[in-house]
PDB file of N, CA and C in Angstrom:
ATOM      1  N   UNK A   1       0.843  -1.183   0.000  1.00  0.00           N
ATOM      2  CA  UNK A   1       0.000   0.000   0.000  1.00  0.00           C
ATOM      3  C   UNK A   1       0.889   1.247   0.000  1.00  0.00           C
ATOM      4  N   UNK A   2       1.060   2.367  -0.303  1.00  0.00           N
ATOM      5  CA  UNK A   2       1.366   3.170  -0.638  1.00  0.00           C
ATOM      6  C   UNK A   2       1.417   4.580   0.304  1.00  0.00           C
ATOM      7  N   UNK A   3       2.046   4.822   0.624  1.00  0.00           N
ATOM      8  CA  UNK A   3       2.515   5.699   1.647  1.00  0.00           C
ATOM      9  C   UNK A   3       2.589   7.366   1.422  1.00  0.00           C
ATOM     10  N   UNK A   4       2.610   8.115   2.047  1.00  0.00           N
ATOM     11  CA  UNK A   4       2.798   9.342   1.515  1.00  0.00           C
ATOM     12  C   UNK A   4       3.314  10.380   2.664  1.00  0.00           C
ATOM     13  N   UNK A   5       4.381  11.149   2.537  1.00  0.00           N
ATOM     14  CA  UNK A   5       5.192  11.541   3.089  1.00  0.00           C
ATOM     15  C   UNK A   5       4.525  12.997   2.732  1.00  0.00           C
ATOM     16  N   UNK A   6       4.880  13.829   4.705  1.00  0.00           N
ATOM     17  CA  UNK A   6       3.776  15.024   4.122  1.00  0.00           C
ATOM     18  C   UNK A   6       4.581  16.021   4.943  1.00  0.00           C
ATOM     19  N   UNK A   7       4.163  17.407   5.057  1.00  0.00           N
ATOM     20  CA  UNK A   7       4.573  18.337   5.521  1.00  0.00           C
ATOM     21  C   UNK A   7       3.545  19.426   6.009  1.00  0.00           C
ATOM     22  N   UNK A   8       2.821  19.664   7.415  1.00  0.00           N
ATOM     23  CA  UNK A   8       2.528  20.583   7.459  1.00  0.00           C
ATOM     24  C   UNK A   8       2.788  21.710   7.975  1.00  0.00           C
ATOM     25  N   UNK A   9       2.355  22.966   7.974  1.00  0.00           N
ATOM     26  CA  UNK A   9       2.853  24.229   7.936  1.00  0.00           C
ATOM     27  C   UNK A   9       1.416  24.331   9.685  1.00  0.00           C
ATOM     28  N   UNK A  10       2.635  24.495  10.882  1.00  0.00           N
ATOM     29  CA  UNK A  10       1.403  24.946  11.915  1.00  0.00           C
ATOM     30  C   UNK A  10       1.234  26.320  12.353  1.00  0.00           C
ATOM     31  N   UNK A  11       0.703  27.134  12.757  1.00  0.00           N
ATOM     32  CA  UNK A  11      -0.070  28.429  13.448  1.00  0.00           C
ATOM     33  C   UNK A  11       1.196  29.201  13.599  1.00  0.00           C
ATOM     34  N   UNK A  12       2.174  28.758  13.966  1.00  0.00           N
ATOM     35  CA  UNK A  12       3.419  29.563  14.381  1.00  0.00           C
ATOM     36  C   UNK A  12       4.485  29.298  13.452  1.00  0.00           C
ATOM     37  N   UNK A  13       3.910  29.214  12.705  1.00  0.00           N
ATOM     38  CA  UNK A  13       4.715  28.981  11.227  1.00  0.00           C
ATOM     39  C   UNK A  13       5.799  28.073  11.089  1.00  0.00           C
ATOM     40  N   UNK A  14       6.051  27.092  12.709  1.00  0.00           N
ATOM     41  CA  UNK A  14       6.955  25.877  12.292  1.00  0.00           C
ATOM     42  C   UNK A  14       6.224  24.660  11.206  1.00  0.00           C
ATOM     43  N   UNK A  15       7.318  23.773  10.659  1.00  0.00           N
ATOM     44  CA  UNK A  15       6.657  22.437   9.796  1.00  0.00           C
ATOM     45  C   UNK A  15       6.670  21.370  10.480  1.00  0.00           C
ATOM     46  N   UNK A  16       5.671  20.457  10.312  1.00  0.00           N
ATOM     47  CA  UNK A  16       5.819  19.347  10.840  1.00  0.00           C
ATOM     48  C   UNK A  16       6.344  18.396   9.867  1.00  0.00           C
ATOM     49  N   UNK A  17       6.797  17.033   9.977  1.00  0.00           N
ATOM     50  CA  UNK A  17       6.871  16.148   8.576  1.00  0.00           C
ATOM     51  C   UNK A  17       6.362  14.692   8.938  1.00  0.00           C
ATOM     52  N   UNK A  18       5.480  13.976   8.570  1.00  0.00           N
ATOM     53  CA  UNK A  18       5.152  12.728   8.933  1.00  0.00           C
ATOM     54  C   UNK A  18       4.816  12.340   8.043  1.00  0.00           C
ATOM     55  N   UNK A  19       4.438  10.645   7.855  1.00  0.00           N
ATOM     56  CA  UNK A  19       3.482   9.796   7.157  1.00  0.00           C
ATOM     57  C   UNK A  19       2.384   9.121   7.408  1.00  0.00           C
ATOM     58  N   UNK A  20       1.266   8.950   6.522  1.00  0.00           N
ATOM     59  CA  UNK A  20       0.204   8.215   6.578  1.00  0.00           C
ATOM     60  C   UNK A  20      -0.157   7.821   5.213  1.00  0.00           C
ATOM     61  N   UNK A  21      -0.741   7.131   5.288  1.00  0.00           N
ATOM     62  CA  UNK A  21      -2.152   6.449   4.423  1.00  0.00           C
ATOM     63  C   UNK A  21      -2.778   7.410   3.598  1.00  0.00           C
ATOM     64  N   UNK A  22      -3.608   7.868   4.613  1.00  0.00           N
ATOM     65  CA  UNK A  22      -4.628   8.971   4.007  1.00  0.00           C
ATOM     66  C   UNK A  22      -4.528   9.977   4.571  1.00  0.00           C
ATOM     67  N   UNK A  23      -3.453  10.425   4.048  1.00  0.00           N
ATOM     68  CA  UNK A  23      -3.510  12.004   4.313  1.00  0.00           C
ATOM     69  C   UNK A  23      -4.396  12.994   4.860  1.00  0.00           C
ATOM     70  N   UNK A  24      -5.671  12.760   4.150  1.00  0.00           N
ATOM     71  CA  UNK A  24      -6.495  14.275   4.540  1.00  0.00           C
ATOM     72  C   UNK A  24      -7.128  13.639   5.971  1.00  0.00           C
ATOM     73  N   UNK A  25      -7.124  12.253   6.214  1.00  0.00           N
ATOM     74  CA  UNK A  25      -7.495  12.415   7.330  1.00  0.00           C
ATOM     75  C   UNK A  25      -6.547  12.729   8.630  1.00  0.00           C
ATOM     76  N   UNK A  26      -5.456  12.080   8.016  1.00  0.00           N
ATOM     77  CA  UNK A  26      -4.301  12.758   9.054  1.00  0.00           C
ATOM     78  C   UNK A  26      -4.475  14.130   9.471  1.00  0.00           C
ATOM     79  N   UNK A  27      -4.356  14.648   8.474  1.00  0.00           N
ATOM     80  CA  UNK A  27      -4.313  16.482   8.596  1.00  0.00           C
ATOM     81  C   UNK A  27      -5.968  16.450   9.536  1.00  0.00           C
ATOM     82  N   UNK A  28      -6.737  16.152   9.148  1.00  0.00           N
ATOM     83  CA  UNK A  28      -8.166  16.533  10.433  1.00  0.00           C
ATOM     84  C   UNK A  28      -7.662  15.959  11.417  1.00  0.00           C
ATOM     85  N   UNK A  29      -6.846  14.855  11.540  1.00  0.00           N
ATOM     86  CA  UNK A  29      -6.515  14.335  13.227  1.00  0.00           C
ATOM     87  C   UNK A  29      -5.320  15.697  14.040  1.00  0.00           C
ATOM     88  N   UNK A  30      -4.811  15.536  13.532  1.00  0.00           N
ATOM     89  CA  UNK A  30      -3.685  16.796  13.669  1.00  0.00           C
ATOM     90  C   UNK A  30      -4.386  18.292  14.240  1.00  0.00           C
ATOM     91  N   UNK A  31      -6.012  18.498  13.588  1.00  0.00           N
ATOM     92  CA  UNK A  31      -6.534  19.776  13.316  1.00  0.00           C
ATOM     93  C   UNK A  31      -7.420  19.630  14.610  1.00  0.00           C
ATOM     94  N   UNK A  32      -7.950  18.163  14.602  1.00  0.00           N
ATOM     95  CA  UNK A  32      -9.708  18.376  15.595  1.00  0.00           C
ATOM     96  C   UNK A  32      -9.062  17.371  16.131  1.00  0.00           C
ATOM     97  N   UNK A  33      -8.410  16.127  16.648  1.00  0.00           N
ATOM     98  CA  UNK A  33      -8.556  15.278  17.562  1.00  0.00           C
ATOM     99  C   UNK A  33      -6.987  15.600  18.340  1.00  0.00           C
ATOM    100  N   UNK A  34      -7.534  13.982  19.267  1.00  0.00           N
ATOM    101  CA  UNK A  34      -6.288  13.975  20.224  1.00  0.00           C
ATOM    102  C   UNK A  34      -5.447  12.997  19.651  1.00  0.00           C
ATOM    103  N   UNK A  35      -5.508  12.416  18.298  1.00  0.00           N
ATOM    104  CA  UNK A  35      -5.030  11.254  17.746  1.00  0.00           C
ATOM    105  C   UNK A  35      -3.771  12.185  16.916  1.00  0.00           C
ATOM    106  N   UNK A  36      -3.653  13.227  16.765  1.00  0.00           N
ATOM    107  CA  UNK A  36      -2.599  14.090  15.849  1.00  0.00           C
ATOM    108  C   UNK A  36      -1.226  14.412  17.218  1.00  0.00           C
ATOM    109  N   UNK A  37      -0.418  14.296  16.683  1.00  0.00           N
ATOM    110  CA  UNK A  37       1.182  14.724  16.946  1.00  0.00           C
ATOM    111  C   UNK A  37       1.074  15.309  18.365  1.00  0.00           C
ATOM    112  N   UNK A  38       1.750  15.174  19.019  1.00  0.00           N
ATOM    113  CA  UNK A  38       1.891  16.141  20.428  1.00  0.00           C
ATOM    114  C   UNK A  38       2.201  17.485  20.233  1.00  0.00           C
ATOM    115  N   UNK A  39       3.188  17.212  19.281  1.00  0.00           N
ATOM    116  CA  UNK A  39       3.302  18.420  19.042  1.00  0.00           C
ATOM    117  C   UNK A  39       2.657  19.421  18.155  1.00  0.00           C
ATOM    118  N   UNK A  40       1.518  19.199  17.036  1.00  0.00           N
ATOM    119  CA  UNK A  40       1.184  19.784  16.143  1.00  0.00           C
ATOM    120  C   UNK A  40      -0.697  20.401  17.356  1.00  0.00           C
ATOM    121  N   UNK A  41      -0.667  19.381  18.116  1.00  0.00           N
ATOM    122  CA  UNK A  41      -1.729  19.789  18.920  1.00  0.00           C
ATOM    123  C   UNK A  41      -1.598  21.305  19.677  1.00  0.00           C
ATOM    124  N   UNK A  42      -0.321  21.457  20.288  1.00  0.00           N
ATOM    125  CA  UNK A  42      -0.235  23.078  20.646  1.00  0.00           C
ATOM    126  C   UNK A  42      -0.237  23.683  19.412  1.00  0.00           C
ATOM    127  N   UNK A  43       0.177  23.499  17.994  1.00  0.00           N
ATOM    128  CA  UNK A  43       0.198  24.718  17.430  1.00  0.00           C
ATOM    129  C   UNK A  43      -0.778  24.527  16.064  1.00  0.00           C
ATOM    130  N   UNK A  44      -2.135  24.372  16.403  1.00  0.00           N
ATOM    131  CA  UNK A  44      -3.109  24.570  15.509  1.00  0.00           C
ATOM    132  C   UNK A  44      -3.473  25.982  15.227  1.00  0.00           C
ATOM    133  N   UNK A  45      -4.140  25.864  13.960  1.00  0.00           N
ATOM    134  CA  UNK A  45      -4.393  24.793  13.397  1.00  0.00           C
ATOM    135  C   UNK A  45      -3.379  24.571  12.381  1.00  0.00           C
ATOM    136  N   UNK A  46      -3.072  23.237  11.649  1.00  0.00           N
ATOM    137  CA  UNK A  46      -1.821  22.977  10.682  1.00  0.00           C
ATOM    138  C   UNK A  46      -2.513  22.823   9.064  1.00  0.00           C
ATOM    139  N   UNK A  47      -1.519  23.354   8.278  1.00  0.00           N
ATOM    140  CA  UNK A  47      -2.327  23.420   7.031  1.00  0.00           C
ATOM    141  C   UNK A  47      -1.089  22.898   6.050  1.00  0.00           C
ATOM    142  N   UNK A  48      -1.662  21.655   5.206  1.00  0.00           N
ATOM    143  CA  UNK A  48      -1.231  20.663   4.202  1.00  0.00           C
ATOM    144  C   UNK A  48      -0.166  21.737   2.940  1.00  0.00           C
ATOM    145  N   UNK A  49       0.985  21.803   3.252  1.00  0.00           N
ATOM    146  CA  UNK A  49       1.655  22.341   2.450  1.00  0.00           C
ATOM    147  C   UNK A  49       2.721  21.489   1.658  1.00  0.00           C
ATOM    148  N   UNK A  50       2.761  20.241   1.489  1.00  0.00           N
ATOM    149  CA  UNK A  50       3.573  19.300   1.357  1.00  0.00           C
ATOM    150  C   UNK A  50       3.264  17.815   1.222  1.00  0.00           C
ATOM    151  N   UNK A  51       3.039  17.156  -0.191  1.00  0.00           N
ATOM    152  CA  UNK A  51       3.095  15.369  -0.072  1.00  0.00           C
ATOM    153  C   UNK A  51       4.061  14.992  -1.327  1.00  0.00           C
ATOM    154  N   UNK A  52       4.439  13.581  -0.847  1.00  0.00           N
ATOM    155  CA  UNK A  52       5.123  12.914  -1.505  1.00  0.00           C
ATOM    156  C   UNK A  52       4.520  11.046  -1.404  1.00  0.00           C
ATOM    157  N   UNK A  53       4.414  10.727  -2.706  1.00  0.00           N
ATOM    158  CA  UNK A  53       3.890   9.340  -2.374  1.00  0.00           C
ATOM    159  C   UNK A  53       4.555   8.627  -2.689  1.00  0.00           C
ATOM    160  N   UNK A  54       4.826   7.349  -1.911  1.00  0.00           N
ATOM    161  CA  UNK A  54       5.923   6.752  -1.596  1.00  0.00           C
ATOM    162  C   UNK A  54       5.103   5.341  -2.033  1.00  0.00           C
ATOM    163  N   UNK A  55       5.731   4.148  -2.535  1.00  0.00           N
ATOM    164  CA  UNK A  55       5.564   2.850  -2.467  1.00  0.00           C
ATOM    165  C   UNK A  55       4.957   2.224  -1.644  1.00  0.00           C
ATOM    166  N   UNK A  56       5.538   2.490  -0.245  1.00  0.00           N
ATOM    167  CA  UNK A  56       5.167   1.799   0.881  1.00  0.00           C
ATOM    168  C   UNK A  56       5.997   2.287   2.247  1.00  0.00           C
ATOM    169  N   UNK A  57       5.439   1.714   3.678  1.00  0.00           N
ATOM    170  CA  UNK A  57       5.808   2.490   4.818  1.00  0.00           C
ATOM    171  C   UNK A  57       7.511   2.927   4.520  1.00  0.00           C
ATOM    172  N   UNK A  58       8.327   1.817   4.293  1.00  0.00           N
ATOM    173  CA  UNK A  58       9.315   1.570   4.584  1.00  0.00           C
ATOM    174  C   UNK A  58      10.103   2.682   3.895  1.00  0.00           C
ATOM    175  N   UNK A  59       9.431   2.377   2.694  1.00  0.00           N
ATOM    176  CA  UNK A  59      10.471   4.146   1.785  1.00  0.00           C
ATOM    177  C   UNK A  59       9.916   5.622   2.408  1.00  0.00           C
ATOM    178  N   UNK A  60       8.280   5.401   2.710  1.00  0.00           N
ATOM    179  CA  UNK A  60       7.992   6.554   2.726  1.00  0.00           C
ATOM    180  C   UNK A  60       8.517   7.170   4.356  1.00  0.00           C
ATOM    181  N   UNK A  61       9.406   6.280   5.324  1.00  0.00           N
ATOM    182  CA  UNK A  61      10.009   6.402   6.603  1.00  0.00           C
ATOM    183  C   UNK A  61      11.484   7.363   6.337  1.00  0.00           C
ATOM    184  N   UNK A  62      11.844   6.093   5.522  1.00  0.00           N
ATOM    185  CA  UNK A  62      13.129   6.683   4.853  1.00  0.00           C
ATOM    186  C   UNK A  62      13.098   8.017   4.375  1.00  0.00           C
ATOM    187  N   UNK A  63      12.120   8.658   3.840  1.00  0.00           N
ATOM    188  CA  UNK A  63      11.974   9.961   2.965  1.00  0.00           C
ATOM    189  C   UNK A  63      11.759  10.538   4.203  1.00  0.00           C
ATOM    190  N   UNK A  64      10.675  10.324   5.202  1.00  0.00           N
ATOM    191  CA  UNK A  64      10.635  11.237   6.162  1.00  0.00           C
ATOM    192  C   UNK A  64      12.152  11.518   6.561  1.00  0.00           C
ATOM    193  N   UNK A  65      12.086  11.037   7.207  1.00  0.00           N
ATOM    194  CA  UNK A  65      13.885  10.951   8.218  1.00  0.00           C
ATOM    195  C   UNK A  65      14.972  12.095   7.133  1.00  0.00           C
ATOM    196  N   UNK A  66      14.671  11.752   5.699  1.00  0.00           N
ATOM    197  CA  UNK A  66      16.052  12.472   5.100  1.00  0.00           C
ATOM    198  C   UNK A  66      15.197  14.239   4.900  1.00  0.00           C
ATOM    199  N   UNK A  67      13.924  13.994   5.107  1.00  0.00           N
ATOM    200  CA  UNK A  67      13.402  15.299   4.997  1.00  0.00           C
ATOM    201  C   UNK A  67      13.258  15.885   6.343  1.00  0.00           C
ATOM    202  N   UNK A  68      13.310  15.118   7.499  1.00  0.00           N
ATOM    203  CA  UNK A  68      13.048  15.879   8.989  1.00  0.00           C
ATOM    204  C   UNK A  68      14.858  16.433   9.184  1.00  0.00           C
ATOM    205  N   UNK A  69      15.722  15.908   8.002  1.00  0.00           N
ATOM    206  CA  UNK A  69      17.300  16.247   8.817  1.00  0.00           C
ATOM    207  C   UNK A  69      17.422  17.568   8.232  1.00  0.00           C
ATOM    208  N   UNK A  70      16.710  17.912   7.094  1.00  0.00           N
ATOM    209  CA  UNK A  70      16.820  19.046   6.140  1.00  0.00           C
ATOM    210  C   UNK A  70      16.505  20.564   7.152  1.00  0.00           C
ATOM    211  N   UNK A  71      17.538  21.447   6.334  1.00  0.00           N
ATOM    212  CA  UNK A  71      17.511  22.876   7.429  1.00  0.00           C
ATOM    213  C   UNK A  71      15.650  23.190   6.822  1.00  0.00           C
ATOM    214  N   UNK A  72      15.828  24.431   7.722  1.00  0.00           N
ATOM    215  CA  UNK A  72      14.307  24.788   7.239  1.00  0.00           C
ATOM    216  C   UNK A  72      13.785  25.508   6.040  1.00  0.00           C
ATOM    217  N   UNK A  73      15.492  26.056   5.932  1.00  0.00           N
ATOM    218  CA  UNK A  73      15.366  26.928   4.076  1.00  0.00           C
ATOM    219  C   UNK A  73      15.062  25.562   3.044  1.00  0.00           C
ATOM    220  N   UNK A  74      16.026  24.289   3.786  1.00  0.00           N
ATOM    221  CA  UNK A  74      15.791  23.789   2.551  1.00  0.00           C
ATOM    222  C   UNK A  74      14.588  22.859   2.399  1.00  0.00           C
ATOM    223  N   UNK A  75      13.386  23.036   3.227  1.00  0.00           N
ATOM    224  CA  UNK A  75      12.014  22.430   3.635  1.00  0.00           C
ATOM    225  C   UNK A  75      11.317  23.327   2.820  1.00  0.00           C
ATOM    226  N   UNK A  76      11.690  24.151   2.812  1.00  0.00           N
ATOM    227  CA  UNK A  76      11.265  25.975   2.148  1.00  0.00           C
ATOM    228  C   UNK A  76      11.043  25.347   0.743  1.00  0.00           C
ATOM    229  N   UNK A  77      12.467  25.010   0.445  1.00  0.00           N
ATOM    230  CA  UNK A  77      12.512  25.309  -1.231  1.00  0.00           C
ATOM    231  C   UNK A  77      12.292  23.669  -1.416  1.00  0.00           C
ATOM    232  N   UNK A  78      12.164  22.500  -0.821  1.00  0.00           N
ATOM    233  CA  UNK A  78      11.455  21.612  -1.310  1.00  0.00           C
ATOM    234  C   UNK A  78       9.801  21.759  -1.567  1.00  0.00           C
ATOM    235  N   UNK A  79       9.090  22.079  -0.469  1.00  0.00           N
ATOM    236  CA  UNK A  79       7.509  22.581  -1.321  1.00  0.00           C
ATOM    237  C   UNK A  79       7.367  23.912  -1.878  1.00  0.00           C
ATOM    238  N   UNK A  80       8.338  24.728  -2.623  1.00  0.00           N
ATOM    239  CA  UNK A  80       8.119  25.594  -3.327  1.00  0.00           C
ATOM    240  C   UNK A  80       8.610  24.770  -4.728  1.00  0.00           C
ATOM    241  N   UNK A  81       9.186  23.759  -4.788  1.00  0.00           N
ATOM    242  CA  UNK A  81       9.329  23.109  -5.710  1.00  0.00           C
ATOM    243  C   UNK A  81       7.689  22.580  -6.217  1.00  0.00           C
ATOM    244  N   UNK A  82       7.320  22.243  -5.337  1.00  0.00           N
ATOM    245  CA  UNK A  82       6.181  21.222  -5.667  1.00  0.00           C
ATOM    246  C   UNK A  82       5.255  21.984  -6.510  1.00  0.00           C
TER     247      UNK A  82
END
């Protein structure tokens, strides 16, 4: 199943970067529940600025990790790419 590597942009203008499944529901867990990030919960609400779809968990882990090491300019100019 197919994975997708994401990025959102929260209230205080830091990014988050994670993976799921289905995205848009991620982003509502993140927005309205207690099932979203510890950390994205203080800084609502977070808004979908960033996906990448991946094969499966295992690559789309890998992509996280090489995208959570990235400075923040260069988080910048990866979804201004997109």
């Amino acid at each position: 199943m197919s994975q997708t590597v994401y990025i959102v942009e929260c209230s205080d203008k830091t990014l988050y970067t994670g993976t799921a499944a289905h995205v848009t529901e991620r982003v509502h867990e993140h927005n309205k529940t207690g099932a979203g990030a510890k950390y994205t919960r203080a800084r609502r609400p977070v808004t979908l600025v960033y996906t990448e779809v991946l094969p499966n968990l295992s690559a789309a882990r890998k992509r996280e990790m090489k995208i959570k090491q990235l400075s923040r300019k260069q988080k910048i100019e990866l979804i201004d790419r997109k």
